[in-house]
Protein backbone atom coordinates (compact mmCIF):
# COMPACT_ATOMS: atom_id res chain seq x y z
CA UNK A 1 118.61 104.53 38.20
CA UNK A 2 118.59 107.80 39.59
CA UNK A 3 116.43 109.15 36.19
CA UNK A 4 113.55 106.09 37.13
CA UNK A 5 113.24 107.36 40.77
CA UNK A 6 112.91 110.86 39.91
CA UNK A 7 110.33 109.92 37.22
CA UNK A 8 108.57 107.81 39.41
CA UNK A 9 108.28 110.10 41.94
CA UNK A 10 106.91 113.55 39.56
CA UNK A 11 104.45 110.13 38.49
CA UNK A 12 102.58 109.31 41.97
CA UNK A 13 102.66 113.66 42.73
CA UNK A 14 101.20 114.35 39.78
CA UNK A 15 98.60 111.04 40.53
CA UNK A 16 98.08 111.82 44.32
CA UNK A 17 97.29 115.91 42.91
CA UNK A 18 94.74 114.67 40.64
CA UNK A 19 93.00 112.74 42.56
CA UNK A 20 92.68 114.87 45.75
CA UNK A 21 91.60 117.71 43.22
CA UNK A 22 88.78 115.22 41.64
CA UNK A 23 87.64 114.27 44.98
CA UNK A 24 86.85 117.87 46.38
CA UNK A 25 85.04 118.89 42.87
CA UNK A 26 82.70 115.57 43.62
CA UNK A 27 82.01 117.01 47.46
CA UNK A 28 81.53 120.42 46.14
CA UNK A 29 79.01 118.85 43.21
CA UNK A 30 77.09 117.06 45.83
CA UNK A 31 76.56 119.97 48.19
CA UNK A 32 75.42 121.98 45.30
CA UNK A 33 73.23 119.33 44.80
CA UNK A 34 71.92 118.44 48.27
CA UNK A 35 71.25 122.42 48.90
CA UNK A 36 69.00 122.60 46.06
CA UNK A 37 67.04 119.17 46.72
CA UNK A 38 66.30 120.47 50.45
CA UNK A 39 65.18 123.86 49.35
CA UNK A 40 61.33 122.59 49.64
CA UNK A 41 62.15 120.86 53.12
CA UNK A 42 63.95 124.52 54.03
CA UNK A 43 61.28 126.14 52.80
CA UNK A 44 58.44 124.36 54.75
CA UNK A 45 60.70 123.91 57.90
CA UNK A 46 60.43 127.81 57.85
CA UNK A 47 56.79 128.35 57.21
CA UNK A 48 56.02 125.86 60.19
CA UNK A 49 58.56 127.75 62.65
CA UNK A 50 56.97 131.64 61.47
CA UNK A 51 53.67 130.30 61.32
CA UNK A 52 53.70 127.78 64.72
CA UNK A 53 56.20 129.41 67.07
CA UNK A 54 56.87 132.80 66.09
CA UNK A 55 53.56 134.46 65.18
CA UNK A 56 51.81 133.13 67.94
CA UNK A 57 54.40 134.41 70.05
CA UNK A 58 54.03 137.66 68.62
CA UNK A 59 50.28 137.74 69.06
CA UNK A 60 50.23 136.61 72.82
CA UNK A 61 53.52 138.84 73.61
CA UNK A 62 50.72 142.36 72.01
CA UNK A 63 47.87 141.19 73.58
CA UNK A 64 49.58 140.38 77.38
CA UNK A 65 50.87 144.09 76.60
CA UNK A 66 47.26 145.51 75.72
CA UNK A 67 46.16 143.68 78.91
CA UNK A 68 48.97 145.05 81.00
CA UNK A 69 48.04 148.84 79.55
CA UNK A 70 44.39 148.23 80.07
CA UNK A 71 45.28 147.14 84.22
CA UNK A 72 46.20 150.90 84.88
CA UNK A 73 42.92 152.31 83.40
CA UNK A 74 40.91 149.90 85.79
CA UNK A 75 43.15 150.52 89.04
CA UNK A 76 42.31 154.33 88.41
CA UNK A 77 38.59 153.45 87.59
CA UNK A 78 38.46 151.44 90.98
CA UNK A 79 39.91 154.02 92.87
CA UNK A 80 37.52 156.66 91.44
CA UNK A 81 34.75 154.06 92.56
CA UNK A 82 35.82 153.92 96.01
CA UNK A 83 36.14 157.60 96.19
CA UNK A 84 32.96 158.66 94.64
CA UNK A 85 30.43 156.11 96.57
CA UNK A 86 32.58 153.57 99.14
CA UNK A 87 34.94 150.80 99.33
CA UNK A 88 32.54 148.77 99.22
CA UNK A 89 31.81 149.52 95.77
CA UNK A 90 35.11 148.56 94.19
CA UNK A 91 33.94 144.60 95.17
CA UNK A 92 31.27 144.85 91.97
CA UNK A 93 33.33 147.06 89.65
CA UNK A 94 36.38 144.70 90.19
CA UNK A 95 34.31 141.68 89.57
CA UNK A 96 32.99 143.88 86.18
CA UNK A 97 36.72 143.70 85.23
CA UNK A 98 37.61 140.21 85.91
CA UNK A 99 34.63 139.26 83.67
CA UNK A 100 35.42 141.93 80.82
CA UNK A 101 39.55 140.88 80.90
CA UNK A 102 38.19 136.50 80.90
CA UNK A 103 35.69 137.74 78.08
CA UNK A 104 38.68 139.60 75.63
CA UNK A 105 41.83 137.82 76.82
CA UNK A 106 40.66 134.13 77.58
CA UNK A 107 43.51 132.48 75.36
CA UNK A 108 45.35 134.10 76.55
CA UNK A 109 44.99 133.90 80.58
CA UNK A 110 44.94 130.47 79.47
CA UNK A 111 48.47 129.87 77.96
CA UNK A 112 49.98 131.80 80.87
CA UNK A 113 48.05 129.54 83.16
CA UNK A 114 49.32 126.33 81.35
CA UNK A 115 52.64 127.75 81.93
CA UNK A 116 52.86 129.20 85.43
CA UNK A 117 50.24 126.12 86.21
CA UNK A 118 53.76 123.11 86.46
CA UNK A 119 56.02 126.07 88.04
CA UNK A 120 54.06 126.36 90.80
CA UNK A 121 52.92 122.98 91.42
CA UNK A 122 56.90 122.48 91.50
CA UNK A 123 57.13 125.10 93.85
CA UNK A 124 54.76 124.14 95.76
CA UNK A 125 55.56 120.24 96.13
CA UNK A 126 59.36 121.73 96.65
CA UNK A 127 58.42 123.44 100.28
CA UNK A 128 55.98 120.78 101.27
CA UNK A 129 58.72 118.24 101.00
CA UNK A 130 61.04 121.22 102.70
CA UNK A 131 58.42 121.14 105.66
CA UNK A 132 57.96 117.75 106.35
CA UNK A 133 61.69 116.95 105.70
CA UNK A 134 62.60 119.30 109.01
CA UNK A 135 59.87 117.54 111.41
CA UNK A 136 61.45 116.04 114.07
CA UNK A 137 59.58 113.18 115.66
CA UNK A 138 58.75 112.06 118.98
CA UNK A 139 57.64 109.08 120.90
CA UNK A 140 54.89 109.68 123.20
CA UNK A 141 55.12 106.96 126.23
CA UNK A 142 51.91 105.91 127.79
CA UNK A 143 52.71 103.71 130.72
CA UNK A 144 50.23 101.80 132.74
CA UNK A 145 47.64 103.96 131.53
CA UNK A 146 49.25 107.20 132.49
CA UNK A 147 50.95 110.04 130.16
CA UNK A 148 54.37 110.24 131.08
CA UNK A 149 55.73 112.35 128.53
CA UNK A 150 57.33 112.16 125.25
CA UNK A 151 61.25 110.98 124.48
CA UNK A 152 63.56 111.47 121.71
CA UNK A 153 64.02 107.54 120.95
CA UNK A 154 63.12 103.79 123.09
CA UNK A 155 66.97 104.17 123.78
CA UNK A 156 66.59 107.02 126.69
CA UNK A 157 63.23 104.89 128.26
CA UNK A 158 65.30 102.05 128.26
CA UNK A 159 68.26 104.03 129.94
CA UNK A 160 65.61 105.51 132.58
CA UNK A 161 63.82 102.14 133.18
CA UNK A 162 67.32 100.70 134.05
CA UNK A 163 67.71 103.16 136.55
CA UNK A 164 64.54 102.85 137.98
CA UNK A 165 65.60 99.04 138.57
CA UNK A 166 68.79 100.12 139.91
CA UNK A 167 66.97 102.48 142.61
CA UNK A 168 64.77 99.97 143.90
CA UNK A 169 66.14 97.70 146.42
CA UNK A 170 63.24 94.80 145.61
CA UNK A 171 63.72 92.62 148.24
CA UNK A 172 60.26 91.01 148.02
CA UNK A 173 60.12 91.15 144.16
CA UNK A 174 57.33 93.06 143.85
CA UNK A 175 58.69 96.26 142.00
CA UNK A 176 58.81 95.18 137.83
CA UNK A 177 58.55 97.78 135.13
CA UNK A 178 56.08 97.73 132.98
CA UNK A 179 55.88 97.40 129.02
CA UNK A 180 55.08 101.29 128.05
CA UNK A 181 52.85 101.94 125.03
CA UNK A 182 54.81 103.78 122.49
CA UNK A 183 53.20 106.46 120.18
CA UNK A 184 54.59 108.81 117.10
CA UNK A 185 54.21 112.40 117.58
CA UNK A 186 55.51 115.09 115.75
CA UNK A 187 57.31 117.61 118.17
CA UNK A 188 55.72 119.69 119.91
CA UNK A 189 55.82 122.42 122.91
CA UNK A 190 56.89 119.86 125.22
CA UNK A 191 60.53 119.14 125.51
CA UNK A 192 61.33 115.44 125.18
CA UNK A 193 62.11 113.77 128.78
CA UNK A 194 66.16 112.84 129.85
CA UNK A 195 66.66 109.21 131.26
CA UNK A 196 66.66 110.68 134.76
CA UNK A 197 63.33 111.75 133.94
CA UNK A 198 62.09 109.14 132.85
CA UNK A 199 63.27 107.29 135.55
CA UNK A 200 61.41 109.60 138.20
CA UNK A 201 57.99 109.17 136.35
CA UNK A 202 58.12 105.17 135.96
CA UNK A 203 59.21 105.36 139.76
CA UNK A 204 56.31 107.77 140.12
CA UNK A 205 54.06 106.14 138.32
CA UNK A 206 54.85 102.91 140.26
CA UNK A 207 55.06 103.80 143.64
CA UNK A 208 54.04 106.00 146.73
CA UNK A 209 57.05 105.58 149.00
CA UNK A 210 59.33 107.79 147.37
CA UNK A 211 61.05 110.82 148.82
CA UNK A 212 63.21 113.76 147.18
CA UNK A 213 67.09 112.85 147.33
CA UNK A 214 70.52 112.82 145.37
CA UNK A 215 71.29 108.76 144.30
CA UNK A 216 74.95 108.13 143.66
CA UNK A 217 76.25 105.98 140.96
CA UNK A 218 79.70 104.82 140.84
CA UNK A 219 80.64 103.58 137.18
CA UNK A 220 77.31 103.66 136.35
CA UNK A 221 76.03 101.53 138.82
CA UNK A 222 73.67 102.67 141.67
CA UNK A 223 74.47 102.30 145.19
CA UNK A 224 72.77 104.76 147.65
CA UNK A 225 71.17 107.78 147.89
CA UNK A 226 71.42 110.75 150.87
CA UNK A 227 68.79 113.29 151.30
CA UNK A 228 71.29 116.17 151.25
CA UNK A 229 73.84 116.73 148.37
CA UNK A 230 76.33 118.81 150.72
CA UNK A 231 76.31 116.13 153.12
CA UNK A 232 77.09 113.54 150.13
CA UNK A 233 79.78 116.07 148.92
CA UNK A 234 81.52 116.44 152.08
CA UNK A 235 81.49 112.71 152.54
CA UNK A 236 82.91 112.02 149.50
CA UNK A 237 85.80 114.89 150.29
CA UNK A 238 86.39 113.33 153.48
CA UNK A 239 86.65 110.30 152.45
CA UNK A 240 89.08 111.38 149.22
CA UNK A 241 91.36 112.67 152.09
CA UNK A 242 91.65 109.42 154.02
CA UNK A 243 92.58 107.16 151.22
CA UNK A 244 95.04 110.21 150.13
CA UNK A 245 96.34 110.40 153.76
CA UNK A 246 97.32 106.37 153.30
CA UNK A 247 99.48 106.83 150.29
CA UNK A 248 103.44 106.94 151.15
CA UNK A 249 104.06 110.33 152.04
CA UNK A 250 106.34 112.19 149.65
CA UNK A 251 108.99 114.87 150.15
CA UNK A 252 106.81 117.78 150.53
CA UNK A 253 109.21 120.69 148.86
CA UNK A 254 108.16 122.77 146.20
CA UNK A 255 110.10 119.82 143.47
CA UNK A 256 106.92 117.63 144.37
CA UNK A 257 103.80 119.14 143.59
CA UNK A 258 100.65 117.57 143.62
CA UNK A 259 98.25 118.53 140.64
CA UNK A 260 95.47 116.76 141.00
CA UNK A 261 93.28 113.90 143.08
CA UNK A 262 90.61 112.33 142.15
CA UNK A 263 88.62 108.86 142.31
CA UNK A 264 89.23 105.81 139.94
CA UNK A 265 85.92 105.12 139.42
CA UNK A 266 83.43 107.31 137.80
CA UNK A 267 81.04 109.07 140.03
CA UNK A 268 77.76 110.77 139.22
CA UNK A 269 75.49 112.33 141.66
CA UNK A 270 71.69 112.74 140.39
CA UNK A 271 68.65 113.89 141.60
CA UNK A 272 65.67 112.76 141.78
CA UNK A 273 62.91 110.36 143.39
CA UNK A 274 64.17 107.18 144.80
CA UNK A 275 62.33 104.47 147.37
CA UNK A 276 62.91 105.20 150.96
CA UNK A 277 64.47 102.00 151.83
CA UNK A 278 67.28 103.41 148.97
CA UNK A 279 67.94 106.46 150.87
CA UNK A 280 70.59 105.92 153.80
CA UNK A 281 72.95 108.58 155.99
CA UNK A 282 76.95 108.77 156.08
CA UNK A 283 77.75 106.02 157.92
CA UNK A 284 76.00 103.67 155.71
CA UNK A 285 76.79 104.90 152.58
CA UNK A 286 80.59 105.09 153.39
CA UNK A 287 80.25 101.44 154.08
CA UNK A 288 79.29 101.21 150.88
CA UNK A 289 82.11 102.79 149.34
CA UNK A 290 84.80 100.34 150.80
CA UNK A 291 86.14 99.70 146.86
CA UNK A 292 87.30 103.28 145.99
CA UNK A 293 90.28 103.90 145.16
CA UNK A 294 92.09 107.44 144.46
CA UNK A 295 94.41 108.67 141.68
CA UNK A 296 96.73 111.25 142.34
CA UNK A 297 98.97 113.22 139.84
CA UNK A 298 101.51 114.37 140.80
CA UNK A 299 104.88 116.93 139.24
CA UNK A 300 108.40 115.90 140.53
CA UNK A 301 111.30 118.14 139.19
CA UNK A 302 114.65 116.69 139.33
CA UNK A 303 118.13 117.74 138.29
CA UNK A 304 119.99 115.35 135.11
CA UNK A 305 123.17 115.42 134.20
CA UNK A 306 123.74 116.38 130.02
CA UNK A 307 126.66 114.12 129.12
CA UNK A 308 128.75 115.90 126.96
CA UNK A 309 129.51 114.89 123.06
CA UNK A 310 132.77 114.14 121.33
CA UNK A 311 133.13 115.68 117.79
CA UNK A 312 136.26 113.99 116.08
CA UNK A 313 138.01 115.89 113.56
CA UNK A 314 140.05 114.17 111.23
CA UNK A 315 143.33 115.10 109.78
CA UNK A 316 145.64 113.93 107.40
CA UNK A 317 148.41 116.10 108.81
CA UNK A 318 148.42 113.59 111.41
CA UNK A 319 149.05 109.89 111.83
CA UNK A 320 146.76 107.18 112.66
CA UNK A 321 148.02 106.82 116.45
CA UNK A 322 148.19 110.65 117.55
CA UNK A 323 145.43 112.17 118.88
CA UNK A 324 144.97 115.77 119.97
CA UNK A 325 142.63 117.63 122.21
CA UNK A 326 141.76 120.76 121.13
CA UNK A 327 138.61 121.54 123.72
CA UNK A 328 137.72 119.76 126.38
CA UNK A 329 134.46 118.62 127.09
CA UNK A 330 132.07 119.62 129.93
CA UNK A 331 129.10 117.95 131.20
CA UNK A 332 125.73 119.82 131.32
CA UNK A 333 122.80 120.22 133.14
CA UNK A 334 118.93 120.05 132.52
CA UNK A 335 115.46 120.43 134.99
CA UNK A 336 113.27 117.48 134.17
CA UNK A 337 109.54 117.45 135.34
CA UNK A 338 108.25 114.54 135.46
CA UNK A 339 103.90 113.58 135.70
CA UNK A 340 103.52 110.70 138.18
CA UNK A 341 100.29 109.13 138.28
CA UNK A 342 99.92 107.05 141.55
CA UNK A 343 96.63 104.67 142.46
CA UNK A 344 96.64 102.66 145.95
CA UNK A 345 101.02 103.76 146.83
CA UNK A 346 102.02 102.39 143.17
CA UNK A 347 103.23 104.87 140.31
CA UNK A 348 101.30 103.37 137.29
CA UNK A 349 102.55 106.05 134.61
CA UNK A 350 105.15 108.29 134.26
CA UNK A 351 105.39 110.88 131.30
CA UNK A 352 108.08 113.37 131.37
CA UNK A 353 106.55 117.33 130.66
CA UNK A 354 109.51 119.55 130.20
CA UNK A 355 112.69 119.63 130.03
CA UNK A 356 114.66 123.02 130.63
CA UNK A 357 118.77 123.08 130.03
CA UNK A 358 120.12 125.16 132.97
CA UNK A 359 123.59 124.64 131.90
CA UNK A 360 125.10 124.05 128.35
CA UNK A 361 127.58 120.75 127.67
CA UNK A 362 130.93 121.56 126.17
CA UNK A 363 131.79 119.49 123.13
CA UNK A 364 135.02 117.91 123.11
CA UNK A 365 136.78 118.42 119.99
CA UNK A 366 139.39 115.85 119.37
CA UNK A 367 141.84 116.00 116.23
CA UNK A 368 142.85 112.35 115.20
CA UNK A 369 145.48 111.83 112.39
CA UNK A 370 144.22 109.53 109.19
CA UNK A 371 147.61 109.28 107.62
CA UNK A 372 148.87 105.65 107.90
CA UNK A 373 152.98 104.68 108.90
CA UNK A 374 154.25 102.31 106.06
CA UNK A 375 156.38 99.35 107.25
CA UNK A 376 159.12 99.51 104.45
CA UNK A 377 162.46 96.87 105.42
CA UNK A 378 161.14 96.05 108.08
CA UNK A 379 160.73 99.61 109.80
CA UNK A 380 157.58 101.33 110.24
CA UNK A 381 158.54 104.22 108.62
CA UNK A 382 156.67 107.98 108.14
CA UNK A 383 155.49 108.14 104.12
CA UNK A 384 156.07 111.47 102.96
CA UNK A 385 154.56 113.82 100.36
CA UNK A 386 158.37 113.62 98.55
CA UNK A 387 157.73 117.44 96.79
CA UNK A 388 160.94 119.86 96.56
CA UNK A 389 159.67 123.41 97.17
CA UNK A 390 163.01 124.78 95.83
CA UNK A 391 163.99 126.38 98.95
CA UNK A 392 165.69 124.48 101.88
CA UNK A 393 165.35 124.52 105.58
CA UNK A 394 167.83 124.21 108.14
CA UNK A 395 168.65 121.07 108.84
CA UNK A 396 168.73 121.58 112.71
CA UNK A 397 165.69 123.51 114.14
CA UNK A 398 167.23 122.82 117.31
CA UNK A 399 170.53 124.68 116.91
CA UNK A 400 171.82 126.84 114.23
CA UNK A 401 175.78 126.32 115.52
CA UNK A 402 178.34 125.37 113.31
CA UNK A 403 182.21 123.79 114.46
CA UNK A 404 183.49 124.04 110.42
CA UNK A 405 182.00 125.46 107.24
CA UNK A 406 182.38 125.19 103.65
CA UNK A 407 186.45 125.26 102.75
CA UNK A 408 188.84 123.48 100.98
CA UNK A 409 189.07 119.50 102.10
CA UNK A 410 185.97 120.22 104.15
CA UNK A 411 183.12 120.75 101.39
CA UNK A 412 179.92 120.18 104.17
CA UNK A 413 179.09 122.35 107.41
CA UNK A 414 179.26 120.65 110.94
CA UNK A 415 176.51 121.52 113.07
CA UNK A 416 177.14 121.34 117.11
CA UNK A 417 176.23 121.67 120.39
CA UNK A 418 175.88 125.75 120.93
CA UNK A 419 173.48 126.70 123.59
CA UNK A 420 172.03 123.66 123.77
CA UNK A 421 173.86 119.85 123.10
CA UNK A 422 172.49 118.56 119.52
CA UNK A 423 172.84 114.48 120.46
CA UNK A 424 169.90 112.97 119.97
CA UNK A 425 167.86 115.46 118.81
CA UNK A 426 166.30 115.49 115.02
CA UNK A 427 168.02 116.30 111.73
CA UNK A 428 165.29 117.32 109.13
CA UNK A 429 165.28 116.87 105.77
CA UNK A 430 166.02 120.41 103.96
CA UNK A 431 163.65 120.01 101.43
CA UNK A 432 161.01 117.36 99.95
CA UNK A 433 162.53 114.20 97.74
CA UNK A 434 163.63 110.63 97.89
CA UNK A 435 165.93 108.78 99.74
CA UNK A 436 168.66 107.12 97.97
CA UNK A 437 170.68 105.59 100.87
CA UNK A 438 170.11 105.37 104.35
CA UNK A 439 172.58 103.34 106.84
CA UNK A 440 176.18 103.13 107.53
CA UNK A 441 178.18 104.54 104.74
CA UNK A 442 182.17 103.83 105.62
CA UNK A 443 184.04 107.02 107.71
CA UNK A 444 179.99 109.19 107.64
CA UNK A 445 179.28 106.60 109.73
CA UNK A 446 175.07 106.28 109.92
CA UNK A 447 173.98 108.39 106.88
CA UNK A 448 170.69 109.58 105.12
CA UNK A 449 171.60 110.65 101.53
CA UNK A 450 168.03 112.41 99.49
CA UNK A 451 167.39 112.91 96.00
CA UNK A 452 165.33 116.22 95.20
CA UNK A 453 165.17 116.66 91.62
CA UNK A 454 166.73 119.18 89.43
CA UNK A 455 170.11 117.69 89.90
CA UNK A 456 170.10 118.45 94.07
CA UNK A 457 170.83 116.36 96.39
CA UNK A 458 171.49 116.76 100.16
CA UNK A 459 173.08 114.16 103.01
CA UNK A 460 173.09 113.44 106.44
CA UNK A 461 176.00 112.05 108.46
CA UNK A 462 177.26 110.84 111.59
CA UNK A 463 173.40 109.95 112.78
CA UNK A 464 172.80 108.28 115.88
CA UNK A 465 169.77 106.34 114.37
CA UNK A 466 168.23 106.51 111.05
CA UNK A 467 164.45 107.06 110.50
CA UNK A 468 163.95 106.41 106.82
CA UNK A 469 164.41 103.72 104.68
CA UNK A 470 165.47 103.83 101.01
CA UNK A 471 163.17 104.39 98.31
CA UNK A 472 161.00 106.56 100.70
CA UNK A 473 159.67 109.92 100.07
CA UNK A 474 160.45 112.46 102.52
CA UNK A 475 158.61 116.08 102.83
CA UNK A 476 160.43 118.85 104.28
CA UNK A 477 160.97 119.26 107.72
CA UNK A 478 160.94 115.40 108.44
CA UNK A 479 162.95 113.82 110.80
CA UNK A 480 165.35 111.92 108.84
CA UNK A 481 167.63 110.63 111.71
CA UNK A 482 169.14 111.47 115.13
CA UNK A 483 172.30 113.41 115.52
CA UNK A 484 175.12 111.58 116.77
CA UNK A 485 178.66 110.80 116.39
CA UNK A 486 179.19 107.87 114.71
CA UNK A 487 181.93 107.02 112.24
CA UNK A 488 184.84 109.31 111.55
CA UNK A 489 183.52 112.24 114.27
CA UNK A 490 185.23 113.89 117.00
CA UNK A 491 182.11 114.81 118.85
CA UNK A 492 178.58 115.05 118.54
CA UNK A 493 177.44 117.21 114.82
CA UNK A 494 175.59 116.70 111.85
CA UNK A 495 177.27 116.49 108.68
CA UNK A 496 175.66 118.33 106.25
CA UNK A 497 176.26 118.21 102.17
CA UNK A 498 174.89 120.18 99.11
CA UNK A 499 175.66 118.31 96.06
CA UNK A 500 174.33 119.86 92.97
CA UNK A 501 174.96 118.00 89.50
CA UNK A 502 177.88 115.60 91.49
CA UNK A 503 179.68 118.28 92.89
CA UNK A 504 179.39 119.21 96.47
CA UNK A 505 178.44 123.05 96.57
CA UNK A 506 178.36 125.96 99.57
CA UNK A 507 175.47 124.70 101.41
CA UNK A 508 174.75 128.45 103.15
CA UNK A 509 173.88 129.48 99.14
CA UNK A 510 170.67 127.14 99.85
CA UNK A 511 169.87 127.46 103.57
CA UNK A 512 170.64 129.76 106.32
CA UNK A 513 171.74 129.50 109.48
């Protein structure tokens, strides 16, 4: 089987070779033979292109060179004209030249003008397009027969015939404005007219009892006009101050700042030509301006209290229920400024501007315990880590006293009162393990017995109260009970046992006193 594949494959190889090797001697046969079937195309494709494009260009390139060699033999001939006789004479020689250079070199002042001819018609079109693409246009407005000047669009007339109305009080109806006559003109020396302007030449244009004065508009309505703009200014100030003067009066220290008054409405003063029976004096024109109202802005600084923040740190030295305070906290303090806006004695806005911290908060760091107390027979008991670290504590911190040591028929050490009494206080476990019996146990009375591996085990006697439970791990230094004197005691001690392998051992060759 093996034999058939391998013959079957040197079979399509030696196929697949022999037929791409067939295939690119019939490609290389039929270029041979296409190059010599186009040799009398070539040939003539040639001719055309020496005898059409490239010995023409050869002739016109020599004879634009014998014209341009033949230019500085004329300037000099000129020159020599209008030295010799005048300038005056170089007019008739140059013409002499112009007719001589059209006579030899026609063709060829020809074919440069067919091709220079399009370039500058381009050019040419290019900047008149340029030109008349930049024209601005105006409207020239012609209005009851009279010139009044030219704007930049019907939208300012409009504007300034509006006013005009406006200006007018028409109590007999007999003031209308007129239909203007509207006509394009390209811009000119005269600057096109604002709608003010327009406004003064309709009114002009309309009427004789006008008279020079500054109109006020409030929100872009008009409402009177005074013949002096300082006496319109100081009436407006004036009467700024009253309507500020009504607003409740603030505490006046430098926390309360007022930055800026100003009306609600929009006022514009403009001037201009207005009727006579528009123009009024103080009085009037105050009684006009019963509506207004005034903003004022105002800065208040006040003092805030920063509340301070409590970072909780979590331990799992500790249990659940203890918490510790390592830093107390302390409240800070900031300087707020505040932007009041107030219009007719209400604050409509408030935005607060800055805030600067004159006094840094304290964080209060607070340690709280994560490691759970088990419930194990019915005590809530303290799980331990249970590892032996192969040396022993002392299984009293608070007194290293002893009544009897290690001896014959007394194989333990009694711990006792020395400077201080021992009831009630802790016995610790010497070393990380499990507990293997904790409760009364016959003449030890209450007693904690732990397991620690390796063949050592430790005990606990005459307890008070037991804290452990068995089966639970203890790590060292854990309060396994309360010193007492129960059972077989004479007084208040802790029994304490080594027992290594079963037999009870010195227990000062493991801890020390």
């Amino acid at each position: 089987m093996a034999a058939w594949f391998a013959g079957m494959w040197v079979f399509l190889y030696k196929y697949h070779y022999g037929l791409g090797l067939h295939t690119a001697r019939l490609f290389h046969r039929l270029g041979r033979w296409l190059y010599r079937v186009s040799r009398p195309l070539r040939r003539r494709c040639r001719y055309l292109w020496l005898r059409r494009v490239v010995l023409p260009a050869h002739r016109f390139r020599r004879k634009l060179r014998n014209l341009g060699g033949r230019m500085g033999p004329a300037y000099r001939l000129m020159k020599r004209t209008a030295k010799e006789k005048n300038l005056w004479a170089v007019v008739p020689c140059f013409l002499r030249l112009c007719r001589s250079a059209l006579r030899h070199y026609w063709d060829e002042l020809a074919s440069l003008g067919r091709i220079l001819g399009p370039v500058a018609a381009v050019l040419a079109l290019t900047a008149t397009v340029g030109t008349w693409a930049g024209v601005e246009y105006h409207l020239t407005v012609n209005y009851q027969g009279k010139d009044l000047g030219v704007v930049a669009n019907a939208d300012v007339y409009e504007a300034g015939a509006a006013m005009a109305k406006e200006r007018v009080i028409n109590v007999n109806n007999d003031f209308k404005v007129s239909v203007p006559v509207f006509t394009m003109t390209i811009q000119g020396r005269r600057a096109p007219m604002s709608a003010e302007q327009v406004c003064d030449e309709i009114l002009r244009a309309s009427r004789d009892d006008l008279a020079e004065a500054t109109g006020l508009y409030v929100d872009g309505r008009f409402v009177a006009a005074m013949e002096s703009r300082e006496e319109m200014d100081a009436l407006l100030k004036t009467l700024r101050q009253k309507l500020v003067d009504q607003l409740p009066q603030e505490d006046a220290s430098d926390r309360v700042k007022v930055k800026k008054v100003e009306f609600v409405q929009k006022l514009k003063k403009t001037d201009g030509l207005y009727p006579v029976q528009a123009v009024c004096d103080a009085a009037t024109l105050e009684s006009k301006l019963d509506t207004l109202t005034v903003k004022v802005i105002k800065t208040v600084t006040t003092d805030e209290v920063i509340k301070f923040k409590t970072n909780t740190v979590y331990k799992d030295t500790m249990y659940t229920d203890e918490t510790k305070v390592i830093t107390e906290g302390k409240d800070g303090e900031q300087e707020v400024v505040t932007e009041e806006t107030w219009i007719n004695g209400k604050c409509t806005k408030t935005k607060v501007v800055k805030r600067t911290v004159t006094k840094k908060a304290v964080t209060k760091v607070v340690h709280k315990g994560t490691k759970k107390r088990v419930l194990m027979n019915g005590m809530l008991v303290e799980p331990g880590d249970g590892v032996a670290h192969g040396n022993m504590l002392w299984p009293v911190p608070i007194c290293h006293n002893m009544s009897r040591g290690f001896k014959s028929g007394h194989k333990a050490l009694d711990i006792c009162n020395g400077p201080v009494p021992v009831y009630g206080h802790p016995a610790v476990a010497a070393d990380g393990g499990t507990v293997v019996h904790a409760g009364w146990y016959y003449d030890y009375g209450y007693h904690v017995r732990i397991d620690h591996g390796n063949g050592l085990v430790t005990t606990y006697s005459h307890l008070s109260a037991v804290k452990v439970v068995k089966g639970q791990k203890v790590s060292r230094g854990q309060t396994v009970g309360l010193i007492g004197s129960t059972g077989w005691s004479s007084g208040p001690h802790l029994h304490f046992e080594v027992i290594k392998n079963g037999v009870k051992v010195d227990p000062l060759l493991y801890v020390k006193p």
